[in-house]
Structures are given as C-alpha cells and as structure tokens.
N, C-alpha and C. Protein backbone atom coordinates (compact mmCIF):
# COMPACT_ATOMS: atom_id res chain seq x y z
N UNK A 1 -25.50 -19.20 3.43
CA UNK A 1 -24.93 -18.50 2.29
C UNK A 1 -23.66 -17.78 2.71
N UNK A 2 -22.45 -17.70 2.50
CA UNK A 2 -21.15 -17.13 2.11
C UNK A 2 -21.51 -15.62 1.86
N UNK A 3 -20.52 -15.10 2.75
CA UNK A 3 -20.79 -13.64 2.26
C UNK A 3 -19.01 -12.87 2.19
N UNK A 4 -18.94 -12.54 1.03
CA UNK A 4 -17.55 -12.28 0.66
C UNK A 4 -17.43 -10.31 0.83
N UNK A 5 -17.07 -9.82 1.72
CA UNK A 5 -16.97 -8.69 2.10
C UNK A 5 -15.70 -8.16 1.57
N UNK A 6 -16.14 -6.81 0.49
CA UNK A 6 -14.81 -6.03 -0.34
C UNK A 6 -14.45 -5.25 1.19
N UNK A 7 -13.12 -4.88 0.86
CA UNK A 7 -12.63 -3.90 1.92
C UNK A 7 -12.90 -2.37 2.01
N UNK A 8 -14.14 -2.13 1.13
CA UNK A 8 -14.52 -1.13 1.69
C UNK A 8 -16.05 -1.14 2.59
N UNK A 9 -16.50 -2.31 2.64
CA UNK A 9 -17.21 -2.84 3.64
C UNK A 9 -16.43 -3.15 5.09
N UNK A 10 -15.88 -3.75 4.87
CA UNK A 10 -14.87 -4.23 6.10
C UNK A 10 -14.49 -3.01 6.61
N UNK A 11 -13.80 -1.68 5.91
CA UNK A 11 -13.64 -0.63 6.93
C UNK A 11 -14.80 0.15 7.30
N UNK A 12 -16.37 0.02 7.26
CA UNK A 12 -17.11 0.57 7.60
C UNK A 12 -17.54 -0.40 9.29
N UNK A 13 -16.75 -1.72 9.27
CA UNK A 13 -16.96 -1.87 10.71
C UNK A 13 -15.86 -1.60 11.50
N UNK A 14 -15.20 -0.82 11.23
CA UNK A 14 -14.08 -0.35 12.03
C UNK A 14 -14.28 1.59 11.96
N UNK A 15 -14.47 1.86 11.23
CA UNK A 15 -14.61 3.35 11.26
C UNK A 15 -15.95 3.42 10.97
N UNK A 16 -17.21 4.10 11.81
CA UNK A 16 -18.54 4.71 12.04
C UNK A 16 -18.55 5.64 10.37
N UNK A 17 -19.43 4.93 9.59
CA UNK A 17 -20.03 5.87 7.81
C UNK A 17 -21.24 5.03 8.23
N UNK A 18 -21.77 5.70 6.83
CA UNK A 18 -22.94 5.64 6.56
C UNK A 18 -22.78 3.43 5.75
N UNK A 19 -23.35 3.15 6.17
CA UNK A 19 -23.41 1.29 5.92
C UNK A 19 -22.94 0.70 7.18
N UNK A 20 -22.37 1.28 7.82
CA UNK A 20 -21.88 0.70 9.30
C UNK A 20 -22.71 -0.45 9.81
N UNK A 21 -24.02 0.03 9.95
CA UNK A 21 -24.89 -1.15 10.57
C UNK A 21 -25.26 -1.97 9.97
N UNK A 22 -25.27 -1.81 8.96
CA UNK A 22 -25.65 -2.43 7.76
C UNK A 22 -24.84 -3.84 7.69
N UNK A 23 -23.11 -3.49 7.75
CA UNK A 23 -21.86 -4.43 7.69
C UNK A 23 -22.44 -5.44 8.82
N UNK A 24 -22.42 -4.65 9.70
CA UNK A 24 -22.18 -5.16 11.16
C UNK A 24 -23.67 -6.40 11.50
N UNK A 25 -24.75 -6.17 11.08
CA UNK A 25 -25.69 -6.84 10.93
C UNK A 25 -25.53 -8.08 10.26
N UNK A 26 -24.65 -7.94 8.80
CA UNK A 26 -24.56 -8.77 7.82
C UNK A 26 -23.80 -9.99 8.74
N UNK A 27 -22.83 -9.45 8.94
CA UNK A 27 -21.66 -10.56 10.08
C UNK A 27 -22.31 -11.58 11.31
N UNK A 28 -23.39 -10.72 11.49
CA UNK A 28 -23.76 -11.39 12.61
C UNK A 28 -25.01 -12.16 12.34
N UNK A 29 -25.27 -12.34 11.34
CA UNK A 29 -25.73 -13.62 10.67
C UNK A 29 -25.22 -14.87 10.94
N UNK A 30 -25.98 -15.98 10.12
CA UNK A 30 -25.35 -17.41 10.43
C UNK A 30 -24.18 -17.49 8.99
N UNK A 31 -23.81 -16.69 8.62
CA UNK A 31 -23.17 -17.26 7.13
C UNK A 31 -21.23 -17.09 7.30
N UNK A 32 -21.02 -17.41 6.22
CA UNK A 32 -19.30 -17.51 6.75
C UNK A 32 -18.72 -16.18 5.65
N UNK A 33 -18.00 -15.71 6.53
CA UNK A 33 -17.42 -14.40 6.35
C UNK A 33 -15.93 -14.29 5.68
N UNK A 34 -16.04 -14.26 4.30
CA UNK A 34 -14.82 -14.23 3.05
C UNK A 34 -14.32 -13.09 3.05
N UNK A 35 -13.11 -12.78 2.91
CA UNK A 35 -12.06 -11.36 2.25
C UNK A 35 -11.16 -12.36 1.64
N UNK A 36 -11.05 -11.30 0.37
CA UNK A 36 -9.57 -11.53 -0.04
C UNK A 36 -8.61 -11.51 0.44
N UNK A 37 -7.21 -12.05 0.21
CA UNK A 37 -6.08 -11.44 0.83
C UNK A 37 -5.67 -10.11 0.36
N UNK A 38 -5.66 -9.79 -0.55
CA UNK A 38 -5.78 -8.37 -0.86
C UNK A 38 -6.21 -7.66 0.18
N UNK A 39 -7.41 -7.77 1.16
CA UNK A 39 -8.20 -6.84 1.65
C UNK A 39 -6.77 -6.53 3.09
N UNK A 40 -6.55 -7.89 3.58
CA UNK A 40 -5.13 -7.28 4.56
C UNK A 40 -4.28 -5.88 4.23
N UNK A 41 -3.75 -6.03 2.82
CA UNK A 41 -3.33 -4.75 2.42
C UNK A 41 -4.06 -3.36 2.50
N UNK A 42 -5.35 -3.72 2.08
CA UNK A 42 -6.18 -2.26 1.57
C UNK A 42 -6.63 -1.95 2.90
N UNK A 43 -7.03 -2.79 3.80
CA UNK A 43 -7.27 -2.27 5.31
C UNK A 43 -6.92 -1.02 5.74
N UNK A 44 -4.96 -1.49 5.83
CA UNK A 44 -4.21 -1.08 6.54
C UNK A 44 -4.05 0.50 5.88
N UNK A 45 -4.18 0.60 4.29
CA UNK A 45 -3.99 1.59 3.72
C UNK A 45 -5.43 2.65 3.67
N UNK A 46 -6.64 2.07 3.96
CA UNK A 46 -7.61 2.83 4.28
C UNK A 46 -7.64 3.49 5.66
N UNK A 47 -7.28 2.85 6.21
CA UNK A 47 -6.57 3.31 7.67
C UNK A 47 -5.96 4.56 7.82
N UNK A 48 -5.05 4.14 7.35
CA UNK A 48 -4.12 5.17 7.41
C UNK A 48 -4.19 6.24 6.46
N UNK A 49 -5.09 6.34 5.68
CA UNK A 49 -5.77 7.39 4.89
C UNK A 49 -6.60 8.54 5.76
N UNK A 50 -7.65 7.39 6.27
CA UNK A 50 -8.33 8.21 7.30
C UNK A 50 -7.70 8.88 8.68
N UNK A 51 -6.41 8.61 8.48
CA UNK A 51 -5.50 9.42 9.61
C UNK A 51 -4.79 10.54 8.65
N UNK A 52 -4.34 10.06 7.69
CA UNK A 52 -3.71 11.84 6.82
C UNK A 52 -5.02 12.11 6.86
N UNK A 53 -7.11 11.73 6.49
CA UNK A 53 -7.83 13.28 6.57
C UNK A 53 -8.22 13.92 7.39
N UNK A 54 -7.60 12.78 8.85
CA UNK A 54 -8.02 13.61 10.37
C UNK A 54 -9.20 13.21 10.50
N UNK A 55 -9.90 11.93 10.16
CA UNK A 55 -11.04 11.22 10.58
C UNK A 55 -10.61 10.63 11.71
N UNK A 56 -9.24 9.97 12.32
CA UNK A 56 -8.90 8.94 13.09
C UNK A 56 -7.64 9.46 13.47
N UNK A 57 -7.16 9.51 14.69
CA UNK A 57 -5.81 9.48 15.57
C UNK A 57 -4.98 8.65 15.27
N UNK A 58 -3.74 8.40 15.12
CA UNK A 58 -2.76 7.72 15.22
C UNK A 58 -2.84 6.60 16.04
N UNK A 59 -3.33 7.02 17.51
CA UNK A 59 -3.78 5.59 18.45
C UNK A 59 -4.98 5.12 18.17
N UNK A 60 -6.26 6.09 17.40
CA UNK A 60 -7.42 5.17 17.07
C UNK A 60 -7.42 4.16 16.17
N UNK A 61 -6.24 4.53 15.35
CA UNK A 61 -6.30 3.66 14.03
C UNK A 61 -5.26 2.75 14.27
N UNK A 62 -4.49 3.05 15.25
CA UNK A 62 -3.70 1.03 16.25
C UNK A 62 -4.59 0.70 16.83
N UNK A 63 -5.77 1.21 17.37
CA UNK A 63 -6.92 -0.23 17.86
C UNK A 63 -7.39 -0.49 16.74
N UNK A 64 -7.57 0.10 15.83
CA UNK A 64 -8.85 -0.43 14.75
C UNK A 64 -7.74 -1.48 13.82
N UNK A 65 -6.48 -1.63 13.69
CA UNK A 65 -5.64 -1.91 12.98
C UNK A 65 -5.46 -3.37 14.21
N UNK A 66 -5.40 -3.30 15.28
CA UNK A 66 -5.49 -4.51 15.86
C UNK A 66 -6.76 -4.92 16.48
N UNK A 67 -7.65 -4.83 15.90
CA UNK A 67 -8.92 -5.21 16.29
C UNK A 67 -9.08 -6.28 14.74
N UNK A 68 -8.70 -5.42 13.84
CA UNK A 68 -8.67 -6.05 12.26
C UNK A 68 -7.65 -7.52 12.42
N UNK A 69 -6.44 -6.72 12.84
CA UNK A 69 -5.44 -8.27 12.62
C UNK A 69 -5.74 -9.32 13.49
N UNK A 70 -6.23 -8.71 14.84
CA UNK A 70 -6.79 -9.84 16.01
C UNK A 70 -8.52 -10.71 15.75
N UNK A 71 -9.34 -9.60 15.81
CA UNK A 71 -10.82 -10.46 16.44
C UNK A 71 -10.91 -10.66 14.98
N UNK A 72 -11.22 -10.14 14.11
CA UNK A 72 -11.83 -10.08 12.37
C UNK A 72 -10.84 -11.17 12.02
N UNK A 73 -9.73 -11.13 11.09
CA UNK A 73 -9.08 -11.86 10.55
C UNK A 73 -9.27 -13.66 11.49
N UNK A 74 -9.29 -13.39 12.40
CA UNK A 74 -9.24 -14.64 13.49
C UNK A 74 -11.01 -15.39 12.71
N UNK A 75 -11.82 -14.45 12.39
CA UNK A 75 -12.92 -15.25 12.41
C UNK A 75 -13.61 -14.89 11.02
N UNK A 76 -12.74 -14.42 10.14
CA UNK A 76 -12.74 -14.76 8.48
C UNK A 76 -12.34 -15.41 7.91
N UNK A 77 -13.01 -15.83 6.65
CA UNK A 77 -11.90 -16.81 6.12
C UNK A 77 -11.72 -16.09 4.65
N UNK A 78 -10.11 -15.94 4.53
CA UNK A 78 -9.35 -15.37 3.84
C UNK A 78 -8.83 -16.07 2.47
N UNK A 79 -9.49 -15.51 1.49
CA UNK A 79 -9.13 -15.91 0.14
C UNK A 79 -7.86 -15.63 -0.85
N UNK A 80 -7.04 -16.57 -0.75
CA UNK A 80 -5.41 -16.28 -1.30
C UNK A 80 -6.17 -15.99 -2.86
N UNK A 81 -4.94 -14.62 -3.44
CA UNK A 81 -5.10 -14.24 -4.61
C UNK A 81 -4.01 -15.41 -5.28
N UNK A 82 -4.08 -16.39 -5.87
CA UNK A 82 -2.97 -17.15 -6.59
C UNK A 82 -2.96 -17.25 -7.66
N UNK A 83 -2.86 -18.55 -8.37
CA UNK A 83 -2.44 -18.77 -9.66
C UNK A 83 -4.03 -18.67 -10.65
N UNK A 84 -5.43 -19.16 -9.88
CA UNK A 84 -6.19 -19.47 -10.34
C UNK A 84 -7.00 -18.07 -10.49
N UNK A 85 -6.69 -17.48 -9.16
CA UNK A 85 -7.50 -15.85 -8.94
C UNK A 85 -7.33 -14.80 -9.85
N UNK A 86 -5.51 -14.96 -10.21
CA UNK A 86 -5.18 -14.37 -10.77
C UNK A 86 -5.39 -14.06 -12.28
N UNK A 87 -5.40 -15.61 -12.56
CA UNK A 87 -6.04 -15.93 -14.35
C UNK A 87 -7.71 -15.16 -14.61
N UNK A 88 -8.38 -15.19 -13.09
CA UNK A 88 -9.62 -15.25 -13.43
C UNK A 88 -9.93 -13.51 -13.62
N UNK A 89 -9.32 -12.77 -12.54
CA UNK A 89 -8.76 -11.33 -12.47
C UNK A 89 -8.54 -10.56 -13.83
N UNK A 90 -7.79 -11.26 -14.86
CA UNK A 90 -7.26 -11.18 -15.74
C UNK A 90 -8.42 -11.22 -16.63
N UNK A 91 -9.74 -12.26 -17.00
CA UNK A 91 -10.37 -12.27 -17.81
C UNK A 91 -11.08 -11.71 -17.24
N UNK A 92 -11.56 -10.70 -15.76
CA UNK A 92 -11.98 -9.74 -15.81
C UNK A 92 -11.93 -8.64 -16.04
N UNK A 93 -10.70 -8.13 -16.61
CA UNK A 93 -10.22 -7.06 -17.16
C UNK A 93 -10.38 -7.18 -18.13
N UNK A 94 -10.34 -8.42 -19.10
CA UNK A 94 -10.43 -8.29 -20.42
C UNK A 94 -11.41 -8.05 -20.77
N UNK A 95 -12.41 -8.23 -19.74
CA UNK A 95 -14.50 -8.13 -20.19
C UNK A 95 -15.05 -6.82 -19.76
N UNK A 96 -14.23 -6.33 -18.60
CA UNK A 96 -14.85 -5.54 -17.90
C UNK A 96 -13.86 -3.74 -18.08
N UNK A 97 -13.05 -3.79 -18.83
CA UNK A 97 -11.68 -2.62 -19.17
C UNK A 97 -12.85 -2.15 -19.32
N UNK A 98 -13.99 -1.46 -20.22
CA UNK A 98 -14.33 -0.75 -20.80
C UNK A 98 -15.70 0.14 -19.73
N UNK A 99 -15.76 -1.02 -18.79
CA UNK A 99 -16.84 -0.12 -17.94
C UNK A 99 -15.86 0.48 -16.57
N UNK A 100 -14.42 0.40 -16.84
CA UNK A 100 -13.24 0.94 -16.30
C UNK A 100 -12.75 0.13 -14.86
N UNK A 101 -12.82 -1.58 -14.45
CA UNK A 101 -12.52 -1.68 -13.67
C UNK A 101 -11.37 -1.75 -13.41
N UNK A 102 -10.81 -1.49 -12.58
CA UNK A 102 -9.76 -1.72 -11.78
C UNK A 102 -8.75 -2.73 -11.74
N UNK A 103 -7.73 -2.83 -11.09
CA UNK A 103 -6.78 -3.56 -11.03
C UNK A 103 -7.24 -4.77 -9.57
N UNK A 104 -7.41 -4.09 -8.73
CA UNK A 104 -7.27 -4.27 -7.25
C UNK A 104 -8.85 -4.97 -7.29
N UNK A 105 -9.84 -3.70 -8.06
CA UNK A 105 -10.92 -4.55 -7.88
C UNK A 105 -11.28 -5.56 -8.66
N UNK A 106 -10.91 -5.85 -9.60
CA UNK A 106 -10.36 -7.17 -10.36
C UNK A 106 -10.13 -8.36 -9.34
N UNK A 107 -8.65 -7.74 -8.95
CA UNK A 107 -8.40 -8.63 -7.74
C UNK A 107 -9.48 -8.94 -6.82
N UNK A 108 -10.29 -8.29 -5.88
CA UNK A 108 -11.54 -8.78 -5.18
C UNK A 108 -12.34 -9.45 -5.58
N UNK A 109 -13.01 -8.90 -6.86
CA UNK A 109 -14.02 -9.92 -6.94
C UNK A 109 -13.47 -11.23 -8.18
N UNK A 110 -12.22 -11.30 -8.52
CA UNK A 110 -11.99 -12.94 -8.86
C UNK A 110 -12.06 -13.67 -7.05
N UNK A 111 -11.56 -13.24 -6.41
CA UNK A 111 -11.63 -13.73 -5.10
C UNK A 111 -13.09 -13.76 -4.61
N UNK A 112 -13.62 -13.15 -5.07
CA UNK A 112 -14.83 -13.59 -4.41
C UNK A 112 -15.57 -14.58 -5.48
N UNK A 113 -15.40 -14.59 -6.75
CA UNK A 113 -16.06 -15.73 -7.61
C UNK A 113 -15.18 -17.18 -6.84
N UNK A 114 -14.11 -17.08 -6.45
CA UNK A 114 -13.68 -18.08 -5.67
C UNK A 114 -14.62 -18.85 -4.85
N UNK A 115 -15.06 -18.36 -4.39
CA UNK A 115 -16.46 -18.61 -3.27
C UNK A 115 -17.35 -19.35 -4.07
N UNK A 116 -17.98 -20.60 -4.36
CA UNK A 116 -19.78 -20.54 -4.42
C UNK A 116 -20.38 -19.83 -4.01
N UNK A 117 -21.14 -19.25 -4.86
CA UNK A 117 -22.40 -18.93 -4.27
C UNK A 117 -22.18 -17.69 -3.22
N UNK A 118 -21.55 -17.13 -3.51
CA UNK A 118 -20.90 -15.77 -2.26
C UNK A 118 -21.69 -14.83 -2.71
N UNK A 119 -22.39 -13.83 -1.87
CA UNK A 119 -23.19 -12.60 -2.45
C UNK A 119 -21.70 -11.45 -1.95
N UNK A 120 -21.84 -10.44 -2.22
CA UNK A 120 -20.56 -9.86 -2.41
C UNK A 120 -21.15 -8.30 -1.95
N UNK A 121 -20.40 -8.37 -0.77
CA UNK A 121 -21.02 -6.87 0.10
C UNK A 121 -20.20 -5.54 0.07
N UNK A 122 -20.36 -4.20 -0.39
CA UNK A 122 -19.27 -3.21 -0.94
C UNK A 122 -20.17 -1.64 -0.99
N UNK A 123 -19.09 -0.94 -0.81
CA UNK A 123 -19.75 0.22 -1.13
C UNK A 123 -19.13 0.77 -2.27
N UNK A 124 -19.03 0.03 -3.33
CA UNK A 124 -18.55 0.71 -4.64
C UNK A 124 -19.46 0.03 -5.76
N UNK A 125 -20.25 1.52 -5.90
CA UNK A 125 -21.45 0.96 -7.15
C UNK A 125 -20.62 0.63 -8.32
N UNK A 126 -19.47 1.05 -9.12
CA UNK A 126 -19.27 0.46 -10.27
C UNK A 126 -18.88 -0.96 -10.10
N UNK A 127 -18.35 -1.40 -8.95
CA UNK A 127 -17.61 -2.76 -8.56
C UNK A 127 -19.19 -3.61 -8.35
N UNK A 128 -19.93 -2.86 -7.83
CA UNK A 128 -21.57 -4.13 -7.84
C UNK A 128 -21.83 -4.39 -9.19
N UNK A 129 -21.72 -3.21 -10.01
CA UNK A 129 -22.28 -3.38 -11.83
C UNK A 129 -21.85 -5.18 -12.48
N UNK A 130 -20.66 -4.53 -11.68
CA UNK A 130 -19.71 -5.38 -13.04
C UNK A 130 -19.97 -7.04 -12.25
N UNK A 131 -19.84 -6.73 -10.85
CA UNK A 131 -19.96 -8.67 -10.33
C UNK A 131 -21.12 -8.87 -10.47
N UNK A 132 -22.22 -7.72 -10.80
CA UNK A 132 -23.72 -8.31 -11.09
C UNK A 132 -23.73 -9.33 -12.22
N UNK A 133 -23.27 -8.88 -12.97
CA UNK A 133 -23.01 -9.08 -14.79
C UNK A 133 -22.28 -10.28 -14.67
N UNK A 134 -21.45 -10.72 -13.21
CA UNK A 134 -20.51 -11.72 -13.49
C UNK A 134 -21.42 -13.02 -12.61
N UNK A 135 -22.71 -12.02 -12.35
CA UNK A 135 -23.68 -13.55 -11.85
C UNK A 135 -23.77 -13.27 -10.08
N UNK A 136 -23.31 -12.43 -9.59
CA UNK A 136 -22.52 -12.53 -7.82
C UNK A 136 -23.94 -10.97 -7.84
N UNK A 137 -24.86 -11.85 -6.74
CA UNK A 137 -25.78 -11.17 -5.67
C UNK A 137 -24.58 -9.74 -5.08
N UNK A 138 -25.22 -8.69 -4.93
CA UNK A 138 -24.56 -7.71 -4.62
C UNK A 138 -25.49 -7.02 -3.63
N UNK A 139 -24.67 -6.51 -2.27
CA UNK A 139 -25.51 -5.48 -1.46
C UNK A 139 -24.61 -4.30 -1.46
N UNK A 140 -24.81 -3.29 -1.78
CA UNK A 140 -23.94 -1.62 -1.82
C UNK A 140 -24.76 -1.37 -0.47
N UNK A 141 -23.39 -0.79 0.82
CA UNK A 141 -23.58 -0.46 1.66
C UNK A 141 -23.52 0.93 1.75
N UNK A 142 -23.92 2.48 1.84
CA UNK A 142 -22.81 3.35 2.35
C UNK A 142 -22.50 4.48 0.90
C-alpha cells in the first residue's frame, strides 16, 4: 500500500513532536513513500519557522534541511502539482470551501488522490475530515 505523507508528517521526522515515532515507523514499512511537490516548499518553510520560535538552531535546521534534500527526497517519490492536480485541487475547493480548506491543502491532497489507493498520513485533523469524505484512509499523527 502507498503511503502519501502531508508535510506536516514529514517534519515530525526531522524535528522530535509528539507523532514522531509514529512517522518514522510508517516509513519503515514495506510501502512506497509519496509527497507532493508542494511539500519541498513547506519543508523548508516549517523549518525555518521552528528557528524564528527557537525550537531549532540555524545549524540544526541545515542538517535537517539537508538530511530532507539528501536521504528523504532521494527515497520518495514526489508528486508534481500540474495540469491534472491542479484541476482536481480546484474541485476540491469547490466541495470542500465551506468546511474551510485551504489552498495549499487542496494542493496536498489532490496530490495525494494522484496516488491509488494512498492512505494519507498528517497531523491536521480538518485536512483528515475532508480526504476522509474524498474516500483516502487517513492516520492523524501528533
């Protein structure tokens, strides 16, 4: 089974929270490990978040920032947001505006309906609601 990891899963194996083991277990399964391309962006910007709140050093968050672009990215497979993601993104907003999703998370989980059969791993309960509803197995980490 495909397991399509939002990027706020993905930074719980780089920065120690509460789902940490949880992530880290999931990966080391036999299944193949999806992000959006989106998630490259949001990485880098969760990152560096957790350095303006003084969770992470300036040099902790260049290993965790090349641990991401090196070992992870090397052994994910990365879902382009394009022409098709984008349409699909789109009729998730049109279904889903009212239980307030997002732009970005729009963006994730059309990328993860990309996938067959992808269960979809996250620590954002309104983002599980809505891919429940869209049919996509959900684990909330954290």
């Amino acid at each position: 089974m495909a397991l399509f990891l939002d990027t706020s899963a993905v930074v719980k194996l780089f920065v120690v929270e509460t789902g940490s083991p949880a992530v880290e277990q999931a990966i080391r399964s036999d299944r193949d490990v999806f992000v959006g391309s989106l998630t490259v962006l949001e990485f880098l910007s969760a990152i560096r978040r957790k350095v303006r709140e003084g969770v992470l050093t300036d040099r902790e968050a260049a290993t965790e920032i090349a641990g991401f672009d090196g070992k992870f990215l090397a052994a994910a497979k990365v879902v382009p947001f394009g022409d098709e993601a984008s349409l699909r993104a789109r009729a998730l907003l049109e279904r889903h505006a009212s239980a307030g999703l997002r732009v970005l998370d729009a963006v994730q989980l059309a990328c993860c309906l990309a996938v067959p059969g992808a269960a979809m791993m996250l620590a954002d309960r309104p983002l599980a609601r809505i891919a429940e509803a869209e049919g996509v197995t959900t684990r909330v980490v954290g």
